[in-house]
N, C-alpha and C. Protein backbone atom coordinates (compact mmCIF):
# COMPACT_ATOMS: atom_id res chain seq x y z
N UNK A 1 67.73 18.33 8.59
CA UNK A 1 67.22 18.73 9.90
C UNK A 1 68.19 18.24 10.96
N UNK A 2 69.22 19.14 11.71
CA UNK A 2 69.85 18.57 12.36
C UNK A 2 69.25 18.50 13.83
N UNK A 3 70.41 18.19 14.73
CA UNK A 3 69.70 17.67 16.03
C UNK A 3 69.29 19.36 16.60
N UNK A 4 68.63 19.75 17.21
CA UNK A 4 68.13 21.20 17.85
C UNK A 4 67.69 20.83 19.08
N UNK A 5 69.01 21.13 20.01
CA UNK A 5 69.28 21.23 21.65
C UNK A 5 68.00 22.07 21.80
N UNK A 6 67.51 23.09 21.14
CA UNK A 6 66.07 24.04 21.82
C UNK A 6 65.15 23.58 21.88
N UNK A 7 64.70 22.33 20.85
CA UNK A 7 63.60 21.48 21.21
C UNK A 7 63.66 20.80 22.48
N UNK A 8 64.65 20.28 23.09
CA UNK A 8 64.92 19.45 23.98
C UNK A 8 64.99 20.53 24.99
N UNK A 9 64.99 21.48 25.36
CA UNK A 9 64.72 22.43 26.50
C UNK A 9 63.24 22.67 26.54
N UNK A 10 62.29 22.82 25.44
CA UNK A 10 60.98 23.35 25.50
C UNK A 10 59.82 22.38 24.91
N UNK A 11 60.70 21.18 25.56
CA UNK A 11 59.44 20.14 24.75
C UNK A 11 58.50 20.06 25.66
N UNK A 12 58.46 19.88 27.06
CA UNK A 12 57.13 19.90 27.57
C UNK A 12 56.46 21.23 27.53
N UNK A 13 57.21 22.58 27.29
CA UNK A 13 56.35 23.73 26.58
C UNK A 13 55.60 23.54 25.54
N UNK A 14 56.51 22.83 24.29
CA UNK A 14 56.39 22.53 23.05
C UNK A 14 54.42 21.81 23.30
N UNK A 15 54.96 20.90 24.04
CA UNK A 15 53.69 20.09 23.93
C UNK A 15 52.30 20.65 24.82
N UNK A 16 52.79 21.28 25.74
CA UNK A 16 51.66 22.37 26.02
C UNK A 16 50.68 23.05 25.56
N UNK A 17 52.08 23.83 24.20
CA UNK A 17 51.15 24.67 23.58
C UNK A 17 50.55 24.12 22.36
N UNK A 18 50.69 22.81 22.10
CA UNK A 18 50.15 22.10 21.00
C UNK A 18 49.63 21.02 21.05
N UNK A 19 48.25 20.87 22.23
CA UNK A 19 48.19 19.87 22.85
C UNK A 19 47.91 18.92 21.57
N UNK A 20 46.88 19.23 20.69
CA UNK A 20 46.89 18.07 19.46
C UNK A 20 47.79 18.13 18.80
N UNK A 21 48.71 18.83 18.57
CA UNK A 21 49.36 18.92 17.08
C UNK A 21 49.36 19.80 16.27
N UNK A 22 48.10 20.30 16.53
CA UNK A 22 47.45 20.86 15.19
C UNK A 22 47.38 22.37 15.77
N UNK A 23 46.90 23.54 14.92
CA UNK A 23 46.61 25.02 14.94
C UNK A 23 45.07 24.89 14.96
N UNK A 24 45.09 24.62 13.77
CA UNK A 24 43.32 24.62 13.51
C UNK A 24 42.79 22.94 12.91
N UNK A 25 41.74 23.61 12.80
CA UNK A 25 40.80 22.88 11.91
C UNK A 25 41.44 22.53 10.38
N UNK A 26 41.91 23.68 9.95
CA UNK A 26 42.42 23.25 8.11
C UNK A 26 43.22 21.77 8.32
N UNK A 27 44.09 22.69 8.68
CA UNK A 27 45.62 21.68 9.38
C UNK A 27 45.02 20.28 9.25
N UNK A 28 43.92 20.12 10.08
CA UNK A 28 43.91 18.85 10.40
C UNK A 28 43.24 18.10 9.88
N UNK A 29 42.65 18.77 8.64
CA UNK A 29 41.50 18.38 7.35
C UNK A 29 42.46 17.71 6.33
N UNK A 30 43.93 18.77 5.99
CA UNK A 30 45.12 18.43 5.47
C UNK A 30 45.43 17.32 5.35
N UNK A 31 45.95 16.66 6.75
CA UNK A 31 46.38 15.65 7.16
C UNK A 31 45.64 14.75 6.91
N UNK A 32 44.47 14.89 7.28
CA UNK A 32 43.19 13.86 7.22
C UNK A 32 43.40 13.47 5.40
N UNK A 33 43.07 14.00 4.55
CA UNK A 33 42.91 14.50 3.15
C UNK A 33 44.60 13.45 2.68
N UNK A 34 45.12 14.08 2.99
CA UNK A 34 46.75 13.40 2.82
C UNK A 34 46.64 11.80 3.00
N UNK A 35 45.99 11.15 4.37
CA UNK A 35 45.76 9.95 4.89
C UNK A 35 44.78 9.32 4.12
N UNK A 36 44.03 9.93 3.67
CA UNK A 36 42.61 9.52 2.68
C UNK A 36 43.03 9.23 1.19
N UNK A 37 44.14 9.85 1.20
CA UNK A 37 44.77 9.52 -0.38
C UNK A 37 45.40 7.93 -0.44
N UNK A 38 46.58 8.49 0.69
CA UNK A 38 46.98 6.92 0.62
C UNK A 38 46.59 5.72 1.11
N UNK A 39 45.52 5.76 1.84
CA UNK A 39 44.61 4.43 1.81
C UNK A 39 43.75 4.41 0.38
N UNK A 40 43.04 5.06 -0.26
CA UNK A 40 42.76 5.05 -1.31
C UNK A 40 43.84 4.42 -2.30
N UNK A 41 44.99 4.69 -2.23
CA UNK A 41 45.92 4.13 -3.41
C UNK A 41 46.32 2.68 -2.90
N UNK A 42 46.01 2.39 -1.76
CA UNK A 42 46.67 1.49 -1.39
C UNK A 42 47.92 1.53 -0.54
N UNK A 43 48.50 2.46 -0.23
CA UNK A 43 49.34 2.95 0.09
C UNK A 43 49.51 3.06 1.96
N UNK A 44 49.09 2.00 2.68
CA UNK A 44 48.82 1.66 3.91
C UNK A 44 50.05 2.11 4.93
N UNK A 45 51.02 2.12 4.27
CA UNK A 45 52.44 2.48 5.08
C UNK A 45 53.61 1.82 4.63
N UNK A 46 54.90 1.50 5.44
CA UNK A 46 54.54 2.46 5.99
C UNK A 46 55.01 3.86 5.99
N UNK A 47 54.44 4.97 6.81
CA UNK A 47 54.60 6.11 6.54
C UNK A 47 55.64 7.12 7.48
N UNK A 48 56.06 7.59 7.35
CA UNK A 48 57.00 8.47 8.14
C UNK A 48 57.00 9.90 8.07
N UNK A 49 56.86 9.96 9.70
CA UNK A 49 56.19 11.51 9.99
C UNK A 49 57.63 12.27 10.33
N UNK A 50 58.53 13.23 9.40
CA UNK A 50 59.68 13.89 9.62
C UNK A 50 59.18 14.76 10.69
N UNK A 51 59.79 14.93 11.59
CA UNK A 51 59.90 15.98 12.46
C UNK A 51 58.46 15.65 13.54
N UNK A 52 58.81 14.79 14.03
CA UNK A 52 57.35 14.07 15.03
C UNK A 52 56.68 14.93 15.66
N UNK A 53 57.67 15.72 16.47
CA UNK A 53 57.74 16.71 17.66
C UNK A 53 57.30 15.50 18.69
N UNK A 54 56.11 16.12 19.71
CA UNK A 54 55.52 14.90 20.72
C UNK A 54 54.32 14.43 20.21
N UNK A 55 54.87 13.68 18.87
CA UNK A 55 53.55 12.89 18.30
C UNK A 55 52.59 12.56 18.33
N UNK A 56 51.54 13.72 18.74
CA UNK A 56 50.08 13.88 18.54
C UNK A 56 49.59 13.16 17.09
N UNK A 57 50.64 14.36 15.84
CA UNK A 57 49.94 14.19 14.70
C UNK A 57 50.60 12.42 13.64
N UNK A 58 51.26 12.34 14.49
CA UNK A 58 51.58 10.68 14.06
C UNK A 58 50.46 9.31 14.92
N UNK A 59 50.01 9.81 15.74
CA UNK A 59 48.99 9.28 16.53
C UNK A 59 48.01 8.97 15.76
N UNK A 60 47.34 10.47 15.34
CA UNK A 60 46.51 10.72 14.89
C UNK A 60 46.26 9.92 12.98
N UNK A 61 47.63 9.97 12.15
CA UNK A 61 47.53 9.08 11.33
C UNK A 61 47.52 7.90 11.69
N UNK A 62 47.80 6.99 12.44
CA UNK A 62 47.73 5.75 13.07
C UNK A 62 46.33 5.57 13.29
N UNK A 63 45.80 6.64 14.17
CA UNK A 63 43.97 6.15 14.09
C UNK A 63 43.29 6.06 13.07
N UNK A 64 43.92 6.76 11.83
CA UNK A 64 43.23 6.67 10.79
C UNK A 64 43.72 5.60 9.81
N UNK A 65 44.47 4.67 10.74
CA UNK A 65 44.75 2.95 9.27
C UNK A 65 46.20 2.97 8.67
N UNK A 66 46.63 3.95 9.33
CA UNK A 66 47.96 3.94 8.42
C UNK A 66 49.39 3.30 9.30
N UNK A 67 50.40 2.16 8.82
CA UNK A 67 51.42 1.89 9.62
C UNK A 67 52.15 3.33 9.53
N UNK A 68 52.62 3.82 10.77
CA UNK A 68 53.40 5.13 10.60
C UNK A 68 54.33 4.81 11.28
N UNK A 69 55.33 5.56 11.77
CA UNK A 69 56.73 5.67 12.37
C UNK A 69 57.07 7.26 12.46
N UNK A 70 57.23 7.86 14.05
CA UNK A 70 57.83 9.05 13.89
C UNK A 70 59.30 9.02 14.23
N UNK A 71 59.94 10.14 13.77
CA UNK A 71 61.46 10.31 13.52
C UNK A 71 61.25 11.80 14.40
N UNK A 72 62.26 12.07 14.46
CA UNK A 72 62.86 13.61 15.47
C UNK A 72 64.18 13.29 15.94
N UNK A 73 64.60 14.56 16.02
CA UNK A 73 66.27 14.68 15.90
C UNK A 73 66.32 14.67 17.56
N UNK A 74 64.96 15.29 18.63
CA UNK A 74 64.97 15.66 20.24
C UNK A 74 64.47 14.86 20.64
N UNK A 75 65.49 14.68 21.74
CA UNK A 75 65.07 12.64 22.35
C UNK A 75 64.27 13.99 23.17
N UNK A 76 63.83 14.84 23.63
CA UNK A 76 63.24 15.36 24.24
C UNK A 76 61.47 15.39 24.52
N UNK A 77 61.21 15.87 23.18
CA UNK A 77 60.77 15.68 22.31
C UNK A 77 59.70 13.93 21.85
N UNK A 78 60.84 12.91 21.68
CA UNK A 78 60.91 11.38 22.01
C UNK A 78 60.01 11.09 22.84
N UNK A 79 60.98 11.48 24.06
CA UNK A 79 60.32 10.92 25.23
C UNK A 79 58.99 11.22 25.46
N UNK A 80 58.68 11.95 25.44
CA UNK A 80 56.86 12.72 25.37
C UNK A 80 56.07 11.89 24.59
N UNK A 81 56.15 11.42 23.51
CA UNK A 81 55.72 10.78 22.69
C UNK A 81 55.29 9.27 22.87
N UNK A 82 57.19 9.01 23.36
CA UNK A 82 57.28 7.73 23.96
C UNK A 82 56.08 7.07 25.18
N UNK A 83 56.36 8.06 26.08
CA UNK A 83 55.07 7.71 27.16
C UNK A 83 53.66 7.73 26.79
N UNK A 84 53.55 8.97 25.88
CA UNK A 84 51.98 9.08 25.36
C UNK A 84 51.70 8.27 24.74
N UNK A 85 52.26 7.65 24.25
CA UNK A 85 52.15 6.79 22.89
C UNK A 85 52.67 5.24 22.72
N UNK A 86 52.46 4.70 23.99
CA UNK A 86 53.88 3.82 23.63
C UNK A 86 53.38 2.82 22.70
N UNK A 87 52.20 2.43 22.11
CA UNK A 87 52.40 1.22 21.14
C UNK A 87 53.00 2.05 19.74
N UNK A 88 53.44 2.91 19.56
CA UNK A 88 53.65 3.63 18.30
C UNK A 88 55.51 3.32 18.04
N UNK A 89 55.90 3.62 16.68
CA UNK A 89 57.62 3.47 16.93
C UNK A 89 57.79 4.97 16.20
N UNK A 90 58.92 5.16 17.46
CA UNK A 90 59.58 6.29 17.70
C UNK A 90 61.39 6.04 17.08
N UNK A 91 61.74 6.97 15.98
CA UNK A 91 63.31 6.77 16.06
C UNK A 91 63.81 8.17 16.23
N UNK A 92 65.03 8.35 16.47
CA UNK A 92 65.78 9.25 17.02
C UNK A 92 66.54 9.55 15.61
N UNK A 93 66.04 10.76 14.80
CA UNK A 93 66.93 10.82 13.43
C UNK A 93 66.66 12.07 12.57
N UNK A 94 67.28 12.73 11.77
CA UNK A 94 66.94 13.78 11.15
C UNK A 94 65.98 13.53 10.19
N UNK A 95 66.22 14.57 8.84
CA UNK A 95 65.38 14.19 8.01
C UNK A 95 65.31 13.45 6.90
N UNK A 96 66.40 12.78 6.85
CA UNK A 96 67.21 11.37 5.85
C UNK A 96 66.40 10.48 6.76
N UNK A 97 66.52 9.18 5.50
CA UNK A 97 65.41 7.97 6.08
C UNK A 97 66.83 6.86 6.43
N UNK A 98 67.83 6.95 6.44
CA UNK A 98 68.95 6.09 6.74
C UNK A 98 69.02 5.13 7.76
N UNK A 99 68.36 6.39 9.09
CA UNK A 99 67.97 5.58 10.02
C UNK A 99 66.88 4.69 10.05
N UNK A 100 66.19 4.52 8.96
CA UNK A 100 64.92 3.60 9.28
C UNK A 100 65.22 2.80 7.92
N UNK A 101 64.92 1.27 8.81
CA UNK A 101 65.12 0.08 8.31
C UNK A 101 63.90 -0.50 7.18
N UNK A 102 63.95 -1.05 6.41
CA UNK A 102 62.44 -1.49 5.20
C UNK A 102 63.17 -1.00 3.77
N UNK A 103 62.46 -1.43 2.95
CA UNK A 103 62.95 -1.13 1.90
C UNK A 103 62.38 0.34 0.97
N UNK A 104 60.88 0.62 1.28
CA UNK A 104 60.21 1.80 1.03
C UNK A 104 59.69 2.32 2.28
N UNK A 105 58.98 3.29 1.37
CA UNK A 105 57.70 4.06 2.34
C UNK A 105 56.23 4.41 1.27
N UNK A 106 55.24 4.08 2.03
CA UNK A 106 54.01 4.44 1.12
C UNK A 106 53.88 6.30 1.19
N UNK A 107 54.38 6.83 2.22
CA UNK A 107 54.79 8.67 2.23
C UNK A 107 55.32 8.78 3.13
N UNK A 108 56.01 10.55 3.14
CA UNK A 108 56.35 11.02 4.04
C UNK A 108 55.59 12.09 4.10
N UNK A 109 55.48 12.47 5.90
CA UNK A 109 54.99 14.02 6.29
C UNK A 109 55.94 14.26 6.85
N UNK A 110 55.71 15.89 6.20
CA UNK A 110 57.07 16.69 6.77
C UNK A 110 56.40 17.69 7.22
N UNK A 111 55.75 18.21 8.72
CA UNK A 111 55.26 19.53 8.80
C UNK A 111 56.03 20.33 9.69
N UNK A 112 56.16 21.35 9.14
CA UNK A 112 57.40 22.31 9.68
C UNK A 112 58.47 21.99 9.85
N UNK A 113 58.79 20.74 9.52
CA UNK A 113 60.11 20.67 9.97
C UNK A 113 60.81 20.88 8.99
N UNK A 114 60.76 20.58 7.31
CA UNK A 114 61.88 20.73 6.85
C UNK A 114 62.14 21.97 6.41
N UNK A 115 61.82 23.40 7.15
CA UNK A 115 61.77 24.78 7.35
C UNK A 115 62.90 24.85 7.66
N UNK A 116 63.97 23.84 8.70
CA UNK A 116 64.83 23.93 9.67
C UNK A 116 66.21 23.37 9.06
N UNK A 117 65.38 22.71 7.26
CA UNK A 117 66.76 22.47 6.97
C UNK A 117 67.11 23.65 5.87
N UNK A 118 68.40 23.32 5.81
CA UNK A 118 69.38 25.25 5.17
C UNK A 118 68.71 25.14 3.54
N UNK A 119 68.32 25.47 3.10
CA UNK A 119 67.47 25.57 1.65
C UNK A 119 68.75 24.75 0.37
N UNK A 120 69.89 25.07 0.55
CA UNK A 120 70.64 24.44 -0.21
C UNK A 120 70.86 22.86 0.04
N UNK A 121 70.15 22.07 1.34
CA UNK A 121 70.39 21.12 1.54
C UNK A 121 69.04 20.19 1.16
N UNK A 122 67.98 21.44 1.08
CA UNK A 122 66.52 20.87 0.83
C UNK A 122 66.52 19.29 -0.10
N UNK A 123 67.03 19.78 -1.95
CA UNK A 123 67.26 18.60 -2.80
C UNK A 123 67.56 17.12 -2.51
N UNK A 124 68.85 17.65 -1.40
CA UNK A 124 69.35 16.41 -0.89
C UNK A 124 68.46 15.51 -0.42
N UNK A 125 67.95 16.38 0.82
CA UNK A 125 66.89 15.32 1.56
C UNK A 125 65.34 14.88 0.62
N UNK A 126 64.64 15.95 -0.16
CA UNK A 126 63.93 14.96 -0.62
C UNK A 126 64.34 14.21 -1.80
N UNK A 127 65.51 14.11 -2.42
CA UNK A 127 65.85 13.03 -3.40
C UNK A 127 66.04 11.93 -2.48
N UNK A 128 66.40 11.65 -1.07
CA UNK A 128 66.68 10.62 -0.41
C UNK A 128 65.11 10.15 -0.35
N UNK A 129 64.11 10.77 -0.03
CA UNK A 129 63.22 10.63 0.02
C UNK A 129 62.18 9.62 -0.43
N UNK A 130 62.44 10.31 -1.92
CA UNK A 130 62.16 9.80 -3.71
C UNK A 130 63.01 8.36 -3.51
N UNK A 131 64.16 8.26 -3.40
CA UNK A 131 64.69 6.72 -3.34
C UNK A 131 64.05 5.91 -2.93
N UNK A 132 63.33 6.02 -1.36
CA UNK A 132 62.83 5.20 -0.96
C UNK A 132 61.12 5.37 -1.10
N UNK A 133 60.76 5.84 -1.65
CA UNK A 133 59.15 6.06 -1.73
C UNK A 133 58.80 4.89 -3.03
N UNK A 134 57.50 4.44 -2.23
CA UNK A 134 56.92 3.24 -3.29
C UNK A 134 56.63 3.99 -4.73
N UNK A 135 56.33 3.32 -5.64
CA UNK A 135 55.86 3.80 -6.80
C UNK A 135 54.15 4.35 -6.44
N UNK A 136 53.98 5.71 -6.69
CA UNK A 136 52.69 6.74 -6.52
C UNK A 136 52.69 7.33 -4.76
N UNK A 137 53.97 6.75 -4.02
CA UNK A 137 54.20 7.32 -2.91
C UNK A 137 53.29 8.85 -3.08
N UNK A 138 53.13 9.03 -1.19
CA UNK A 138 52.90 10.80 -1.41
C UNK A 138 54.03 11.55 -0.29
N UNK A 139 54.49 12.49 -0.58
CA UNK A 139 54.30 13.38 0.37
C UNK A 139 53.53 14.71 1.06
N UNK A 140 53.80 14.99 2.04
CA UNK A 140 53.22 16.63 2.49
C UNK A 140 53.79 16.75 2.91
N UNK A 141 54.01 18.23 2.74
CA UNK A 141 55.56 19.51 3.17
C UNK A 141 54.20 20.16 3.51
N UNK A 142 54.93 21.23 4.79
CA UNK A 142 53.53 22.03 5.68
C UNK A 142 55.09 22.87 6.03
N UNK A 143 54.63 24.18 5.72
CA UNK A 143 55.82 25.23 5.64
C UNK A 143 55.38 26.88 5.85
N UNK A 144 56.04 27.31 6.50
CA UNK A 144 55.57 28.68 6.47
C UNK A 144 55.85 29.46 5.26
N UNK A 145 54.81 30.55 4.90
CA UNK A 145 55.38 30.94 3.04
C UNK A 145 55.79 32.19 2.98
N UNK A 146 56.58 32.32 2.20
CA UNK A 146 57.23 33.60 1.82
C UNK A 146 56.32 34.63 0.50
N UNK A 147 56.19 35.53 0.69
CA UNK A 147 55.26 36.15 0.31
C UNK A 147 55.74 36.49 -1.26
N UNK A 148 54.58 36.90 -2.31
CA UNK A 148 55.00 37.44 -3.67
C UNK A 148 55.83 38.70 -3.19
N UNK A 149 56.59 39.02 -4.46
CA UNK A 149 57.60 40.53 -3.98
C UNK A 149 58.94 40.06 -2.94
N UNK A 150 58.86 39.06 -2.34
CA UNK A 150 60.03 38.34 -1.51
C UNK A 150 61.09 37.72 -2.17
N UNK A 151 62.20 37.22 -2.13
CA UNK A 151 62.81 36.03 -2.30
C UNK A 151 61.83 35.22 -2.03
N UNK A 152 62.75 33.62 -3.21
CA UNK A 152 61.45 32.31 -2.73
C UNK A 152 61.56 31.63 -1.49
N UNK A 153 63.14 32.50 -0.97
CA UNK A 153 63.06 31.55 0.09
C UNK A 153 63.82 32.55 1.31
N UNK A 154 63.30 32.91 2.12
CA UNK A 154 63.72 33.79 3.24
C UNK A 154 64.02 33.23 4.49
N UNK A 155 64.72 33.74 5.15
CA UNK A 155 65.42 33.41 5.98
C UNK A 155 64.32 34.04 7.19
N UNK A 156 63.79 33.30 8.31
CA UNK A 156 63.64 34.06 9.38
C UNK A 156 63.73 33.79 11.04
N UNK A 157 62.73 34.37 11.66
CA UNK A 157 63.41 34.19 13.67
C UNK A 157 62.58 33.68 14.06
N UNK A 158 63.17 32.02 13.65
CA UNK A 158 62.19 31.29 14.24
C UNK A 158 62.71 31.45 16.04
N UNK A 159 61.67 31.18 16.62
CA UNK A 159 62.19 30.95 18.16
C UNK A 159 63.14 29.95 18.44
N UNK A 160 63.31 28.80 18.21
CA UNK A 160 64.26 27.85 18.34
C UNK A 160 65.04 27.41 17.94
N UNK A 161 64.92 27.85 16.48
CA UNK A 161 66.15 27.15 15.39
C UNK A 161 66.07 27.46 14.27
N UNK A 162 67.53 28.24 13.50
CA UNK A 162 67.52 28.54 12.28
C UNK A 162 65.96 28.09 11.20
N UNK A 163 65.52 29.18 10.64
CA UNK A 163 64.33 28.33 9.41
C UNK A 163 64.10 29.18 8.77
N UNK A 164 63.86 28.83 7.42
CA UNK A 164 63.58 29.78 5.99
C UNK A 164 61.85 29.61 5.97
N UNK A 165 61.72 30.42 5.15
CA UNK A 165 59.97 30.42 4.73
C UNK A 165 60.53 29.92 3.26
N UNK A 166 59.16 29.03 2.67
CA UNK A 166 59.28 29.38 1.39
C UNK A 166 58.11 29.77 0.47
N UNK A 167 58.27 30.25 -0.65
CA UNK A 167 56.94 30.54 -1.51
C UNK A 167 56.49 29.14 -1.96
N UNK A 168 55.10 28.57 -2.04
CA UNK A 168 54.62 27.63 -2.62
C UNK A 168 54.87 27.16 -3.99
N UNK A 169 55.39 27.88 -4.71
CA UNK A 169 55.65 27.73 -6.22
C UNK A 169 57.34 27.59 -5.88
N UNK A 170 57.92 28.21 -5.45
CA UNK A 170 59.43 27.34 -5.34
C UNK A 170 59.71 26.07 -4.36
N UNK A 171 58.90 25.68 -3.54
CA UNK A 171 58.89 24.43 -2.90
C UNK A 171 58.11 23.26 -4.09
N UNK A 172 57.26 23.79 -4.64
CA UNK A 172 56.72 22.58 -5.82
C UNK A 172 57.69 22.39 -6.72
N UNK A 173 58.42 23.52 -7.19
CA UNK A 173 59.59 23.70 -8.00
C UNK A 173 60.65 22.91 -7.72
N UNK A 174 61.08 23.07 -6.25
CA UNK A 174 62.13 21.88 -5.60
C UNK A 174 61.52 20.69 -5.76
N UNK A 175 60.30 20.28 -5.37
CA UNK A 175 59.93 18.84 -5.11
C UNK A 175 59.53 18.30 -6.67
N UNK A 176 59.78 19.31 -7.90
CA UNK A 176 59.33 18.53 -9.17
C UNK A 176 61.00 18.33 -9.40
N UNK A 177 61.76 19.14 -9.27
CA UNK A 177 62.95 18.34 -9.82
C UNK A 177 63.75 16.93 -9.02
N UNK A 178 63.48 17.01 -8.54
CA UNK A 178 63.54 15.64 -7.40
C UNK A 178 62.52 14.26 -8.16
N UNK A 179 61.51 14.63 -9.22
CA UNK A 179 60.63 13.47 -9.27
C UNK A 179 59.08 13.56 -8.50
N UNK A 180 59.08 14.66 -7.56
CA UNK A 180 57.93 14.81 -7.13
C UNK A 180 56.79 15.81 -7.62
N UNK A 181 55.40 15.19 -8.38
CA UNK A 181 54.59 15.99 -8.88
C UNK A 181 53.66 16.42 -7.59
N UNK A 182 53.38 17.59 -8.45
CA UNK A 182 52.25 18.68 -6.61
C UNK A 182 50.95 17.83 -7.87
N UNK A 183 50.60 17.42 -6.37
CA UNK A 183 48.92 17.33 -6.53
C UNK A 183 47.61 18.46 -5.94
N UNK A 184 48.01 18.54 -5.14
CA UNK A 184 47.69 19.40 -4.61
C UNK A 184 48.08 20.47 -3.18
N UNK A 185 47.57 21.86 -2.93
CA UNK A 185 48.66 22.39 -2.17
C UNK A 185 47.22 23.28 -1.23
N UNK A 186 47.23 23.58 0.01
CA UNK A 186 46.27 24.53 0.85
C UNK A 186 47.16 25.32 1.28
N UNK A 187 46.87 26.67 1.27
CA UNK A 187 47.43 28.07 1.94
C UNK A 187 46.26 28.64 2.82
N UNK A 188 46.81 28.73 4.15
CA UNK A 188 45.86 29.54 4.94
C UNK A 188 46.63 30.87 5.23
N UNK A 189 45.64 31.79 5.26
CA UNK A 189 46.63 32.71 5.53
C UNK A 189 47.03 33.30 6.62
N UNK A 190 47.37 34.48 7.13
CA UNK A 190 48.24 35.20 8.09
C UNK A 190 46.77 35.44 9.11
N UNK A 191 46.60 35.36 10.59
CA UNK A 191 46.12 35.45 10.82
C UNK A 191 46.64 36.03 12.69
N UNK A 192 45.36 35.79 13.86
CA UNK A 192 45.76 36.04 15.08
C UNK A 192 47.16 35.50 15.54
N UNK A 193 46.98 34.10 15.09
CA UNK A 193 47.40 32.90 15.56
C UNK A 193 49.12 33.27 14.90
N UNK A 194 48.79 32.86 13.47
CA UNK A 194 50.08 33.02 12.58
C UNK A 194 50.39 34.34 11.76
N UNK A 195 51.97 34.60 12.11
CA UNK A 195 52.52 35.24 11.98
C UNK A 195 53.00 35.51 10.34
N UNK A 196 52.55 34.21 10.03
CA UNK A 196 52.98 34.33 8.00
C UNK A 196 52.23 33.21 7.53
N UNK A 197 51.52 33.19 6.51
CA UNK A 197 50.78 32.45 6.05
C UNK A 197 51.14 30.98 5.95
N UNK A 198 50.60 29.80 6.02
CA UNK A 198 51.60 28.89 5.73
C UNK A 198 50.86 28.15 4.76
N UNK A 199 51.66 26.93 3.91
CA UNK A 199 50.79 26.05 2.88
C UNK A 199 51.10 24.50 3.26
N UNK A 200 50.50 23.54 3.31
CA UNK A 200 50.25 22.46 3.09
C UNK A 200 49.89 21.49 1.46
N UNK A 201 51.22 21.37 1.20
CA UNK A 201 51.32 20.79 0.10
C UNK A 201 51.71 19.49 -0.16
N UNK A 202 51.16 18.95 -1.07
CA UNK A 202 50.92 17.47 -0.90
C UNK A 202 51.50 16.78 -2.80
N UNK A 203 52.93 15.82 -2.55
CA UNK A 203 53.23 15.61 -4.48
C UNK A 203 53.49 14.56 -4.45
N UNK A 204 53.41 13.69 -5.04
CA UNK A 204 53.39 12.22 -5.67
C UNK A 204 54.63 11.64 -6.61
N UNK A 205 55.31 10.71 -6.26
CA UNK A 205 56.05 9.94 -6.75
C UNK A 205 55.61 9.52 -8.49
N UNK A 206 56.90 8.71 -9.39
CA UNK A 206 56.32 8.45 -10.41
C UNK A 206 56.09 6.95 -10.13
């Protein structure tokens, strides 16, 4: 996920149109569901939210018990966050954990953002991932999907920055050869709102 100058032009849009974070209700059952796992395992943090945006939904795991940390490539973006949020930590970084200091992570969330990285670079970043994830770590990938009859992975116009869709069965596919098992995965589909169905998928470390 590199740095994207368009976030940083439309972040107080950005955050406008998303005052929680969230689309719906699923979305935010997801997340909830995701957070409920890893306090259940023990798995308290801490956690790292790829692609923060203006960290509503890193907030929002924080109210629910978890040490988190958001990352974003748009100090734009940052800053929004920064003010809304200030007991929370904010770093300035793609989707490699390099920039953040500790030795693990109990998970990562990745929603929408790692759409934005080029599909051949996908492996990379979640094997970096897998390095640092505790033993039974989780993640969630939240992605727009590419339909049966498609390529698994399509290219499309996003408004701000290069991003592929992918099919749910080739993103589990990526995240099992990396070490990551799908536990479980939600697809909502195409609707007023969204333009292509998206899934919320959630896989576990060994």
């Amino acid at each position: 996920m590199v740095e994207q100058p368009g976030y940083d032009a439309l972040a107080e849009a950005y955050d406008e149109a998303f005052p929680s974070g969230y689309v719906s209700a699923v979305e935010r059952h997801a997340v909830g569901a995701f957070a409920d796992e890893l306090l259940a395992a023990g798995l308290s943090g801490p956690v790292v939210d790829v692609g923060c945006g203006t960290g509503h939904v890193t907030a929002d795991l924080a109210s629910r018990g978890l040490d988190v940390v958001g990352v974003d490539p748009s100090e734009g973006m940052l800053a929004i966050a920064r003010r809304r949020y200030p007991s929370l930590r904010w770093v300035q970084g793609d989707a490699l954990p390099s920039t953040l200091s500790g030795s693990s992570f109990g998970g990562v969330l990745a929603r929408f953002s790692l759409i934005h990285v080029p599909p051949d670079e996908v492996p990379v970043v979640l094997a970096a991932w897998v390095a640092r994830l505790a033993p039974g770590g989780l993640v969630l990938v939240a992605f727009q999907c590419a339909d049966d009859g498609e390529p698994p992975v399509v290219e499309f116009d996003h408004k701000v920055a290069p991003a592929w869709r992918w099919h749910p069965d080739a993103m589990a596919s990526t995240l099992e050869a990396v070490g990551l098992q799908e536990r479980w995965r939600l697809v909502t589909q195409r609707d007023a709102v969204r333009r292509f169905a998206d899934c919320h998928l959630v896989a576990s470390s060994s």
